[in-house]
N, C-alpha and C. Protein backbone atom coordinates (compact mmCIF):
# COMPACT_ATOMS: atom_id res chain seq x y z
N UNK A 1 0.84 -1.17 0.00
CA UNK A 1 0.00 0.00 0.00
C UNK A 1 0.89 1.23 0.00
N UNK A 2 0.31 1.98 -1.13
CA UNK A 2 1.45 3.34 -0.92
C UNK A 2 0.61 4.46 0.14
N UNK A 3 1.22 4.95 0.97
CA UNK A 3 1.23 5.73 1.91
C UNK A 3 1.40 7.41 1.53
N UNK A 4 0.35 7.80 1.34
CA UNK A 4 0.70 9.32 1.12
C UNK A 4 0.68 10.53 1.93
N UNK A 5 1.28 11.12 2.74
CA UNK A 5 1.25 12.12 3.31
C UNK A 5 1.20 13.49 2.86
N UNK A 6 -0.09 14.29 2.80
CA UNK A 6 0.02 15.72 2.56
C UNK A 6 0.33 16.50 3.63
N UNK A 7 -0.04 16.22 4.81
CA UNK A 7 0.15 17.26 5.88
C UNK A 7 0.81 18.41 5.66
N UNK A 8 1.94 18.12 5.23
CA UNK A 8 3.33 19.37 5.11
C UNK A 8 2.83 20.14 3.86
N UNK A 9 1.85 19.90 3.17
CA UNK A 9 0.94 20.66 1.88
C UNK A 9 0.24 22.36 3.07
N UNK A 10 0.58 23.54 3.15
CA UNK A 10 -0.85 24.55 3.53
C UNK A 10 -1.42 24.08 2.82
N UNK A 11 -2.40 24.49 3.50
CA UNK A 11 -3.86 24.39 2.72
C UNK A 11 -4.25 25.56 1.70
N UNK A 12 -3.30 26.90 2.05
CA UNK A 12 -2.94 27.85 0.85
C UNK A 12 -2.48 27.89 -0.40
N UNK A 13 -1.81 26.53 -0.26
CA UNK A 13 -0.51 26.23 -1.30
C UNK A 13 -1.25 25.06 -2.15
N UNK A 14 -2.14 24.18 -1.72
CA UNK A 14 -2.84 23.28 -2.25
C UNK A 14 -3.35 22.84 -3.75
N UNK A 15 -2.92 24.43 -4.55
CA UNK A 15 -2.73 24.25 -6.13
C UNK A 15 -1.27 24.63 -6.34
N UNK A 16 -0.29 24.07 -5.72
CA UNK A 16 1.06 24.69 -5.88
C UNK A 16 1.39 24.17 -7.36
N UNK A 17 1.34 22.59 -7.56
CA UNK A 17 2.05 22.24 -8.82
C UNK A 17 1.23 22.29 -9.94
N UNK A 18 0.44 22.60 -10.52
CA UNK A 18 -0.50 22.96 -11.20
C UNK A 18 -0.78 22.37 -12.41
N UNK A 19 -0.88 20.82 -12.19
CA UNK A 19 -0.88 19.78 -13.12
C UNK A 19 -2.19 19.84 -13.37
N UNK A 20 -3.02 19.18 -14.18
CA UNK A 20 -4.12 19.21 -15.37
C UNK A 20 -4.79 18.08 -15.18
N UNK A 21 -6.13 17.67 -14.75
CA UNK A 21 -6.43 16.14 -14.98
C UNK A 21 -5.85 15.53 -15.81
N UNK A 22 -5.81 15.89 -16.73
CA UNK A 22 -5.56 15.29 -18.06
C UNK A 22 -3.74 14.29 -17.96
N UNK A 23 -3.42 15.41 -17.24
CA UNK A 23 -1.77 15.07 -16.97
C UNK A 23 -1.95 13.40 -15.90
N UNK A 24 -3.16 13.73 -15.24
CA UNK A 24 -3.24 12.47 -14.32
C UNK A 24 -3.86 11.27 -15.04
N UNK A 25 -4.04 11.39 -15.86
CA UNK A 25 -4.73 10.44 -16.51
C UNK A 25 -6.23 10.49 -16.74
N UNK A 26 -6.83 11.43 -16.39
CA UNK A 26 -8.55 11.60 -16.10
C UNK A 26 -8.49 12.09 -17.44
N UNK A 27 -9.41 11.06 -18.53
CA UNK A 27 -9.59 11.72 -20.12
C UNK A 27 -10.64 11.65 -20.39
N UNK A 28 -11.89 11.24 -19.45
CA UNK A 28 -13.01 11.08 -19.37
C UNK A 28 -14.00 12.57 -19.83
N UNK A 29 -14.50 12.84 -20.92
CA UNK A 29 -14.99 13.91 -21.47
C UNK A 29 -16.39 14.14 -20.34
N UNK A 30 -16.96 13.52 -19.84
CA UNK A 30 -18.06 13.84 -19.61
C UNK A 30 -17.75 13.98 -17.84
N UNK A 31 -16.47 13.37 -17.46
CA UNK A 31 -16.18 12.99 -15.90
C UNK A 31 -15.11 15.04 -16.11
N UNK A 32 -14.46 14.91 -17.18
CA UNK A 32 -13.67 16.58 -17.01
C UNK A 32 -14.53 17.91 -17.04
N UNK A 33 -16.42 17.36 -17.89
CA UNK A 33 -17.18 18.57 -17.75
C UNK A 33 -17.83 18.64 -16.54
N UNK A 34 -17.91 17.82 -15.83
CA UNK A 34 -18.62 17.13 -14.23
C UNK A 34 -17.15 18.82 -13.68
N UNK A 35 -16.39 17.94 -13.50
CA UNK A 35 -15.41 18.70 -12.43
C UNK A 35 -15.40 20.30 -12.93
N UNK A 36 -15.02 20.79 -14.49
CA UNK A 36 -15.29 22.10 -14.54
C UNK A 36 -16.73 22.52 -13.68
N UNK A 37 -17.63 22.04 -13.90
CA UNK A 37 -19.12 22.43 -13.42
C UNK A 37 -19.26 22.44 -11.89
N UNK A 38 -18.24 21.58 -11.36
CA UNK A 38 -18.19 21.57 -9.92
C UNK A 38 -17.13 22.43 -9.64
N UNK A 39 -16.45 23.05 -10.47
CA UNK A 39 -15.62 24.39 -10.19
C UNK A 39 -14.30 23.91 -9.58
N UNK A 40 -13.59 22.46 -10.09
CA UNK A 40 -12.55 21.70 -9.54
C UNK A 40 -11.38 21.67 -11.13
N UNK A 41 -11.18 22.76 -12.06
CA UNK A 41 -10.89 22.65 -13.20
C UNK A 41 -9.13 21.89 -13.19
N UNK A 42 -8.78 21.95 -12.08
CA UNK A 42 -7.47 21.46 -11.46
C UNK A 42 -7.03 20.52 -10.65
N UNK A 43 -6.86 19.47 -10.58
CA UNK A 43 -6.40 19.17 -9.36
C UNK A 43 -5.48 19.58 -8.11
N UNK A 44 -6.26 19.41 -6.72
CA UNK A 44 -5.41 19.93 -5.91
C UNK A 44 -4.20 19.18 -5.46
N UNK A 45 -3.04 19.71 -4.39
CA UNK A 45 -1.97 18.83 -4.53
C UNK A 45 -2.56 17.37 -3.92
N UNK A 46 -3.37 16.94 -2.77
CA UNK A 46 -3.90 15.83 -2.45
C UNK A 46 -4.18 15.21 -3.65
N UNK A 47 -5.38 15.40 -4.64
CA UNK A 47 -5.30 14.80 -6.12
C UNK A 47 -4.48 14.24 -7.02
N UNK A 48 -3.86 15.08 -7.11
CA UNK A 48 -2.14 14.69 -7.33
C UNK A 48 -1.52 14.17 -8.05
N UNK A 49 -1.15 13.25 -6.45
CA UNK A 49 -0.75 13.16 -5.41
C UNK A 49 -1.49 11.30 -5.56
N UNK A 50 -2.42 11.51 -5.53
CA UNK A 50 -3.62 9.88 -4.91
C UNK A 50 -4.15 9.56 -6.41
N UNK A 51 -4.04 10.20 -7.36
CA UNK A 51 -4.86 9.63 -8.83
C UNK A 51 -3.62 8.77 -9.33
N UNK A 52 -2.78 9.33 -9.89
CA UNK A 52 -2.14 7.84 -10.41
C UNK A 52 -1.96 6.79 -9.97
N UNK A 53 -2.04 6.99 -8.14
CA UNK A 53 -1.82 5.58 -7.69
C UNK A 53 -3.15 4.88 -7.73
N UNK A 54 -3.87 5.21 -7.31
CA UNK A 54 -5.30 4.72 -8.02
C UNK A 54 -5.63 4.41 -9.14
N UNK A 55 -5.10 5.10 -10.26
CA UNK A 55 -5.87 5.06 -11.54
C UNK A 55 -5.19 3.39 -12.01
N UNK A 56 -3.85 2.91 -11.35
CA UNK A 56 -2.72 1.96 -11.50
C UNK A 56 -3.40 0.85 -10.86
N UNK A 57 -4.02 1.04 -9.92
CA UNK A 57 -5.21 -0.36 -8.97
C UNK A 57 -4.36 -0.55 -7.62
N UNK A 58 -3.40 0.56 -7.04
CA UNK A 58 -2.41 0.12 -5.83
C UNK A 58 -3.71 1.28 -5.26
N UNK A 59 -3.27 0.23 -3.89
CA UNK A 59 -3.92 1.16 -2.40
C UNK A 59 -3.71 2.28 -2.02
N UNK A 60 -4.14 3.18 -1.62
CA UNK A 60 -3.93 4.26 -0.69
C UNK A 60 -4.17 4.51 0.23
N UNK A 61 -3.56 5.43 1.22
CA UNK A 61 -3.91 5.93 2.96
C UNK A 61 -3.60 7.29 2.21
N UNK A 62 -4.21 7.62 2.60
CA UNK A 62 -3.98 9.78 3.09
C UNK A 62 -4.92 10.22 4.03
N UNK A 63 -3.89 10.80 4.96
CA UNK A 63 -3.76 11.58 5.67
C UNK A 63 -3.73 13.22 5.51
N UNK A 64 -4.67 14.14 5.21
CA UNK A 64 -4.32 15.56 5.53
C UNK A 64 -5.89 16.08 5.91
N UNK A 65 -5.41 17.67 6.11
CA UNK A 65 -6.87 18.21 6.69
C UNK A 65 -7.93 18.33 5.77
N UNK A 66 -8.85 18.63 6.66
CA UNK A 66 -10.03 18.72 6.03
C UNK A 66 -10.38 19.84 4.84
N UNK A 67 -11.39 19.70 4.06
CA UNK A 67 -11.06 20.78 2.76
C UNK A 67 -10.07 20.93 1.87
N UNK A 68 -9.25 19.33 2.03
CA UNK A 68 -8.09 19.67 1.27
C UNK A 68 -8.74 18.89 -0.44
N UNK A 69 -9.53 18.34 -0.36
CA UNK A 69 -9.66 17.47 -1.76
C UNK A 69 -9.65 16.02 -1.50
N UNK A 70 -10.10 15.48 -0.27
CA UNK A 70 -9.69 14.16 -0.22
C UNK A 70 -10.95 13.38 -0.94
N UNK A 71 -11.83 13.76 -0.52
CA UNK A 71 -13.24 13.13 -1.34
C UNK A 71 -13.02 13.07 -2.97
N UNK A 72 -12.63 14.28 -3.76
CA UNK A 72 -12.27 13.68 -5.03
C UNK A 72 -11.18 13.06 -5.42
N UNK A 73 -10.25 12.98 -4.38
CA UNK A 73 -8.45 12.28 -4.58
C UNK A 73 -8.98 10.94 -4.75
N UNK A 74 -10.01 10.21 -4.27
CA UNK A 74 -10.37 8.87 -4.26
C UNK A 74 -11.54 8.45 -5.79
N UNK A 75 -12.72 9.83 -5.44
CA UNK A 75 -13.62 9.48 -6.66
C UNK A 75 -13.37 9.62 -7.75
N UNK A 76 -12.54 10.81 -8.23
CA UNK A 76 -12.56 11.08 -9.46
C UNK A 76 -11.68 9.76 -10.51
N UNK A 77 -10.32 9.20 -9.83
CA UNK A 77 -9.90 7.93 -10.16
C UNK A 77 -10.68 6.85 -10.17
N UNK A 78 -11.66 6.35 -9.57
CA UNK A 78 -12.81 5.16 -9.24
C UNK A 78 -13.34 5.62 -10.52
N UNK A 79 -14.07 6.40 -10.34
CA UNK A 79 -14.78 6.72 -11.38
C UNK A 79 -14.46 6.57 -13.15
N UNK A 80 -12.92 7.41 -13.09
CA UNK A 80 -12.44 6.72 -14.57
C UNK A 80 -12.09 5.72 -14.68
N UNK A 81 -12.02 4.76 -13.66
CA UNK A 81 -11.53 3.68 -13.47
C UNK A 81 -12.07 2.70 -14.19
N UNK A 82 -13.51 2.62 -13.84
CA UNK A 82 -15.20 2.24 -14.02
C UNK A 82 -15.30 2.70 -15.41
N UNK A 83 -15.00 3.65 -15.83
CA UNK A 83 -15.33 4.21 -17.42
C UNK A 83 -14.72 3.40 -18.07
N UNK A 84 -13.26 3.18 -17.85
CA UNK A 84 -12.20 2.59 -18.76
C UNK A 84 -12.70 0.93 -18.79
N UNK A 85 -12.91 0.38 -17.74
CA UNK A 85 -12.90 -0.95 -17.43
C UNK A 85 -13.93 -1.46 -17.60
N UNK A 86 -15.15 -0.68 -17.39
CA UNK A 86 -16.92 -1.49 -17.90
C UNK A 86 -16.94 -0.91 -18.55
N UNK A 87 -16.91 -0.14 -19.20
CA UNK A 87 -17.89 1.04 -20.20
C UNK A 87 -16.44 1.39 -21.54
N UNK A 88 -15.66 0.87 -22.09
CA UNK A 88 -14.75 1.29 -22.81
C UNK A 88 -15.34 1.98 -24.46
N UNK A 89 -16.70 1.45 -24.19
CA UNK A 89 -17.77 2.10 -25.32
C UNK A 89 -18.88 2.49 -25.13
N UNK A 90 -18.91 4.06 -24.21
CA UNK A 90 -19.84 4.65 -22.96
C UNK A 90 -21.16 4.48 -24.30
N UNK A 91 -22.16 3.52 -23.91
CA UNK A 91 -23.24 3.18 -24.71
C UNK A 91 -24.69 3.51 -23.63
N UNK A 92 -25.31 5.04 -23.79
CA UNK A 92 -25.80 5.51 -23.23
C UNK A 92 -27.20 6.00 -23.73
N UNK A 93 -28.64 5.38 -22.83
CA UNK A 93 -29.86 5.69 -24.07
C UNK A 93 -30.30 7.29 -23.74
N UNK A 94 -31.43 7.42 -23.88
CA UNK A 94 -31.99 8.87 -23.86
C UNK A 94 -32.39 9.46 -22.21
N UNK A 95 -31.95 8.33 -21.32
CA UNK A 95 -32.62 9.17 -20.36
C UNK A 95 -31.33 9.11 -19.22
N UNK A 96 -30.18 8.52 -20.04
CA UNK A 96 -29.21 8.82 -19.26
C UNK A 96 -28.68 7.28 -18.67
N UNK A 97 -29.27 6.48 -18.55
CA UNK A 97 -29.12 4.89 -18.51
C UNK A 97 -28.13 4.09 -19.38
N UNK A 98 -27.40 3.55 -18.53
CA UNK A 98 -26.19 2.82 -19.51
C UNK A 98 -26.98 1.09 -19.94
N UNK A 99 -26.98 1.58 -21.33
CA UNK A 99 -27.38 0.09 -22.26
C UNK A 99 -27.04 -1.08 -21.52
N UNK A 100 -25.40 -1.62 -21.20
CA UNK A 100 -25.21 -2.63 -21.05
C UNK A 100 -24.21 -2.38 -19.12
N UNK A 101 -25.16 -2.06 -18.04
CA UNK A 101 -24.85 -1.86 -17.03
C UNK A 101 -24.22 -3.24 -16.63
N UNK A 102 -23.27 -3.11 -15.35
CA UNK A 102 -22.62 -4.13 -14.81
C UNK A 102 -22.87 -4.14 -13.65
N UNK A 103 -24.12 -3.54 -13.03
CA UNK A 103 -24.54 -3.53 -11.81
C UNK A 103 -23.15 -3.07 -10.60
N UNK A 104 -23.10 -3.46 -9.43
CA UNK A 104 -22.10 -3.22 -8.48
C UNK A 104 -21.01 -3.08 -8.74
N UNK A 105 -20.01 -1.72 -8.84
CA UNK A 105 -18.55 -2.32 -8.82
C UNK A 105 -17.90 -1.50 -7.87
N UNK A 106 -18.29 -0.62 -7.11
CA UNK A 106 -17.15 -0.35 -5.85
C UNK A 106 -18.62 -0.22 -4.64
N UNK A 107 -17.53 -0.20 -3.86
CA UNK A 107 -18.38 -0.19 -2.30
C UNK A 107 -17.67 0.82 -1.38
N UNK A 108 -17.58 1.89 -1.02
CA UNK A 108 -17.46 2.83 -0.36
C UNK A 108 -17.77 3.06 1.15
N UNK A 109 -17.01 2.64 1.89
CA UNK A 109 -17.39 2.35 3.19
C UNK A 109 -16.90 4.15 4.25
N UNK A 110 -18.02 4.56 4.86
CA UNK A 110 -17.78 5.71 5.78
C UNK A 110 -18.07 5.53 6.67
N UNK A 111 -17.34 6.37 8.27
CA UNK A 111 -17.64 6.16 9.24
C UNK A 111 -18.67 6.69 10.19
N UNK A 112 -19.26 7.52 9.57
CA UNK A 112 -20.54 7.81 9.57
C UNK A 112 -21.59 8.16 8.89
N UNK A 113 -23.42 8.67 8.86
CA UNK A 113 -23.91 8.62 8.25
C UNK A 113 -23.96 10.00 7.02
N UNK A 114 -23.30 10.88 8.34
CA UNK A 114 -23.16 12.27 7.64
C UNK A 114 -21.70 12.31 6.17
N UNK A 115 -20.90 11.67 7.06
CA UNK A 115 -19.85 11.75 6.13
C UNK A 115 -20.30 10.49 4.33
N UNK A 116 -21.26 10.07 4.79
CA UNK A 116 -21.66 8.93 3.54
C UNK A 116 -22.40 10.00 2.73
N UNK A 117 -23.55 10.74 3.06
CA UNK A 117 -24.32 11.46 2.72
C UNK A 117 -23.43 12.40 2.05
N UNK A 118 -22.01 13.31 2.62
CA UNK A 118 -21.55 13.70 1.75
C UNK A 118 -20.94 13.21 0.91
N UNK A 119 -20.20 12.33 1.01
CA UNK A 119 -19.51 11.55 -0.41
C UNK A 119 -20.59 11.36 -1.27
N UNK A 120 -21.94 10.68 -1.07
CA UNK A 120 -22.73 10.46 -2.35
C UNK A 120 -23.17 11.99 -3.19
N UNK A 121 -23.18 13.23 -2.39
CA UNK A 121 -23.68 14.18 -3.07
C UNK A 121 -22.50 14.87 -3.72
N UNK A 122 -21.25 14.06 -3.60
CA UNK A 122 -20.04 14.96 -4.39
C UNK A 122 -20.06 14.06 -6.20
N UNK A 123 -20.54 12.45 -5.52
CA UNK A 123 -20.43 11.51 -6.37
C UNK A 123 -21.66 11.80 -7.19
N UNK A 124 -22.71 12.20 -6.81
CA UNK A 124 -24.22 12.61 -8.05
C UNK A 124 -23.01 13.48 -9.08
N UNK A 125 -22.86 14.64 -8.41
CA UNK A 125 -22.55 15.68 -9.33
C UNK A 125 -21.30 15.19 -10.22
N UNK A 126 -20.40 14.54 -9.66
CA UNK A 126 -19.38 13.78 -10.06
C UNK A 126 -20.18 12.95 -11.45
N UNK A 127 -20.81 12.26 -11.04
CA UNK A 127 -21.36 11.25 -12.39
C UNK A 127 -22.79 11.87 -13.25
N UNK A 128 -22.90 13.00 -12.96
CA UNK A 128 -23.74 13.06 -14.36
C UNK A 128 -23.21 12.95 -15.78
N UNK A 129 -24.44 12.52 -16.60
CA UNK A 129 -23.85 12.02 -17.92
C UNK A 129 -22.99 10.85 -18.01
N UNK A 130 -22.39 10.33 -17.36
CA UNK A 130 -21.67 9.11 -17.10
C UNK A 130 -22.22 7.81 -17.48
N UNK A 131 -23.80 7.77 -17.21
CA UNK A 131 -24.26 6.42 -17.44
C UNK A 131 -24.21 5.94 -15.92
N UNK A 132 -23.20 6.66 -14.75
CA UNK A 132 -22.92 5.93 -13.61
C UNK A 132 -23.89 6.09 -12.76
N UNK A 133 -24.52 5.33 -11.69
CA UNK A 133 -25.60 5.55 -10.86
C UNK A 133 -24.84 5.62 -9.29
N UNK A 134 -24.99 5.94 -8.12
CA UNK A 134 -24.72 5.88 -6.96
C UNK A 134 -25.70 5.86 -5.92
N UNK A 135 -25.69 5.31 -5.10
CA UNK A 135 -26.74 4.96 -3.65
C UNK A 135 -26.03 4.90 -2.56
N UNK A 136 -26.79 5.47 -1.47
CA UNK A 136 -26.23 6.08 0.17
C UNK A 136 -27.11 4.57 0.59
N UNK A 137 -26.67 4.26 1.03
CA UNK A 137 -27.19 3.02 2.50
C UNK A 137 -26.48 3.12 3.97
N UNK A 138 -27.34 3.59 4.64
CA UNK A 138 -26.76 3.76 6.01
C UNK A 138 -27.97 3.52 7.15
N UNK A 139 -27.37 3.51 8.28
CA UNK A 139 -28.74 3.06 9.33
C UNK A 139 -29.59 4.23 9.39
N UNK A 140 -30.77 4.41 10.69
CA UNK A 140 -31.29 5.74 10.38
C UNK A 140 -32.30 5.57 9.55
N UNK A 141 -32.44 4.74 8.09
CA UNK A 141 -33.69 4.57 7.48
C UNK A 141 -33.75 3.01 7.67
N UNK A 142 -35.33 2.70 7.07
CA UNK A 142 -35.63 1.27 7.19
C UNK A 142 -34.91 0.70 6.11
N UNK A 143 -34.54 -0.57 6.47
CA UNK A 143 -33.61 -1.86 6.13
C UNK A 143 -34.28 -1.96 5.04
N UNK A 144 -35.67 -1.65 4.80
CA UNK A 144 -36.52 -2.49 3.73
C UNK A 144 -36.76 -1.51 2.30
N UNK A 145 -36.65 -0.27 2.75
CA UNK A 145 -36.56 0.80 1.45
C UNK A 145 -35.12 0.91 1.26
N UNK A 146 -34.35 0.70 2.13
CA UNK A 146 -32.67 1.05 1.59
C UNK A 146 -32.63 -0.06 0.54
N UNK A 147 -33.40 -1.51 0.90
CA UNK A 147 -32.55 -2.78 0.07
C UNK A 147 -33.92 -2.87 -1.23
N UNK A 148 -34.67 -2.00 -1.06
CA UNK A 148 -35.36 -1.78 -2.41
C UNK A 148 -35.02 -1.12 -2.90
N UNK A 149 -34.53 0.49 -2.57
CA UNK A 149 -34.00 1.04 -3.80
C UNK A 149 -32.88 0.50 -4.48
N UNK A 150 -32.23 -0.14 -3.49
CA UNK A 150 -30.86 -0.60 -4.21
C UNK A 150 -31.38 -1.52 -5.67
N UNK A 151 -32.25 -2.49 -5.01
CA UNK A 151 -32.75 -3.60 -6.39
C UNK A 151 -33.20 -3.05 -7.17
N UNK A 152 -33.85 -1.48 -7.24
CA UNK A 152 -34.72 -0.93 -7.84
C UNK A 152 -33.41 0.05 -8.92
N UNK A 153 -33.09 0.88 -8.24
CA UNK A 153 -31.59 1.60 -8.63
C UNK A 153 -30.49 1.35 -10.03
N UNK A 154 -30.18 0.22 -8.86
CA UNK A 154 -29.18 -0.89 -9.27
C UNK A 154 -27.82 -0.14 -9.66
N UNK A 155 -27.17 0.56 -8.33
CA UNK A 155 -26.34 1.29 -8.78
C UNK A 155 -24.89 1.14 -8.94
N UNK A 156 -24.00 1.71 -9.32
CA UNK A 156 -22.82 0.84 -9.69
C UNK A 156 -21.74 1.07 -8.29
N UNK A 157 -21.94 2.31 -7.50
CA UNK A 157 -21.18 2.59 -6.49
C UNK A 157 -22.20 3.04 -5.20
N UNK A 158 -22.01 1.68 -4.15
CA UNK A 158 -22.49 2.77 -2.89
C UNK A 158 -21.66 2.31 -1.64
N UNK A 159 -21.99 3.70 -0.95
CA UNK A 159 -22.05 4.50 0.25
C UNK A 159 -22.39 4.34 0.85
N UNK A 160 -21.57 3.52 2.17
CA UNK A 160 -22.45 3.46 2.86
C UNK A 160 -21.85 3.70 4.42
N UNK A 161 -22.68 2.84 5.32
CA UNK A 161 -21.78 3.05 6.79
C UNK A 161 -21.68 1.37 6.73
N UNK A 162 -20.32 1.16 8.41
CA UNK A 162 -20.27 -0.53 8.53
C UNK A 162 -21.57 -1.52 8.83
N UNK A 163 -22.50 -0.93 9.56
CA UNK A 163 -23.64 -1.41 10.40
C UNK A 163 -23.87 -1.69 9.08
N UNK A 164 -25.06 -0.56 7.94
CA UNK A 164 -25.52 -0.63 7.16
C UNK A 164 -25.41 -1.95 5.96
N UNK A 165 -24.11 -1.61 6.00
CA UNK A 165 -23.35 -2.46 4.79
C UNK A 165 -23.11 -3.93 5.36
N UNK A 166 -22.98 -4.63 6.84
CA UNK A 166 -23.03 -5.73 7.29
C UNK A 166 -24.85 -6.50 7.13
N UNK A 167 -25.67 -5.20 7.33
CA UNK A 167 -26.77 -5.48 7.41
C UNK A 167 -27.27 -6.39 5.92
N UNK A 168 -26.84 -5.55 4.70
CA UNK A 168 -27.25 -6.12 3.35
C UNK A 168 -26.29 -6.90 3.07
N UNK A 169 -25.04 -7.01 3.99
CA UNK A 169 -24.58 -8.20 3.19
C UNK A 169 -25.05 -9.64 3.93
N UNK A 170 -24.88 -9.47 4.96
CA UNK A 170 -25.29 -10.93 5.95
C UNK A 170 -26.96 -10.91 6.43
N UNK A 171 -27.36 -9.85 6.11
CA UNK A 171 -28.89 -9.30 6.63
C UNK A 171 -28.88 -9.47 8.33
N UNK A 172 -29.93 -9.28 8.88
CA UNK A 172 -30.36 -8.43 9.83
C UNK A 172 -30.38 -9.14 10.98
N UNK A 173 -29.50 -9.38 12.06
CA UNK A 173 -29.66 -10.30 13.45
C UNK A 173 -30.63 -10.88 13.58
N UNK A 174 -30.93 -12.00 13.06
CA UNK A 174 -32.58 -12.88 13.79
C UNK A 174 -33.45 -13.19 12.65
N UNK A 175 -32.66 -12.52 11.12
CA UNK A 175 -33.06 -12.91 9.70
C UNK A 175 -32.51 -13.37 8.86
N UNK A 176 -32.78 -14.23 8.03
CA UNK A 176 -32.23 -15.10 7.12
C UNK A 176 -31.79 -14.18 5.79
């Protein structure tokens, strides 16, 4: 696992080297108009920093403060990841639905419900036009609409918390 430390990054300095998605490997036309629109036209140094090692399939840890970019240092790589690897011929009908979906391919685990809730609302805006779908599952709502929308959904990345995510995978203490 590569180990990345920003700490020693200000948080002033955070566009110091002023590399280009593009330079990171993000060539995704519809994932580079997502980030202009989310007003991210750059990567910050956390980004980096965490996309090539990602975009390559090696692990990461990072460590730095908050507001530095860590939520897209992880998605925006997943995401082209998913483009390149299911979708290498983004085949997309009229209402935004990918033709030949592959149902589940990452699982996103947070340590709470708030922090899930934000990752999925960075990840909507992140995947429009994509074809990509995303779903929050966390405790807090009923067991029985979380695991319907999911069947209903059928999304390719979710969010969730540990409880939540033990719940749909092994289901529910005292249920089969």
């Amino acid at each position: 696992m590569e180990v990345i430390e920003t700490a020693e990054v200000p948080i002033l300095a955070k566009k110091a080297n002023s590399m280009s998605w593009d330079d990171l490997g993000i060539t995704s036309s519809p994932l580079l108009e997502n980030l202009q629109y989310m007003n991210c036209p750059a990567p910050l140094a956390v980004q980096e920093k965490t996309t090539p090692a990602i975009l390559t399939g090696n692990d990461v840890l990072v460590g730095t403060y908050t507001g530095s970019g860590k939520t897209l240092s992880f998605l925006v790589p997943l995401v082209q990841r998913l483009l390149w690897d299911v979708f290498d011929d983004l085949d997309v009908d009229d209402e935004g639905n990918m033709k030949n979906d592959p149902g589940l391919a990452v699982l996103i685990v947070a340590p709470g419900r708030e922090l899930a809730s934000q990752i999925v609302s960075v990840a909507r805006d992140l995947l429009q036009d994509t074809g990509l779908k995303v779903q929050l599952a966390i405790g807090g709502t009923t067991f029985k609409r979380n695991l319907e929308q999911l069947r209903k959904r059928k999304p390719n990345i979710v969010v969730g918390t540990p409880g939540r995510i033990a719940e749909l995978v092994v289901g529910k203490p005292g249920e089969k």
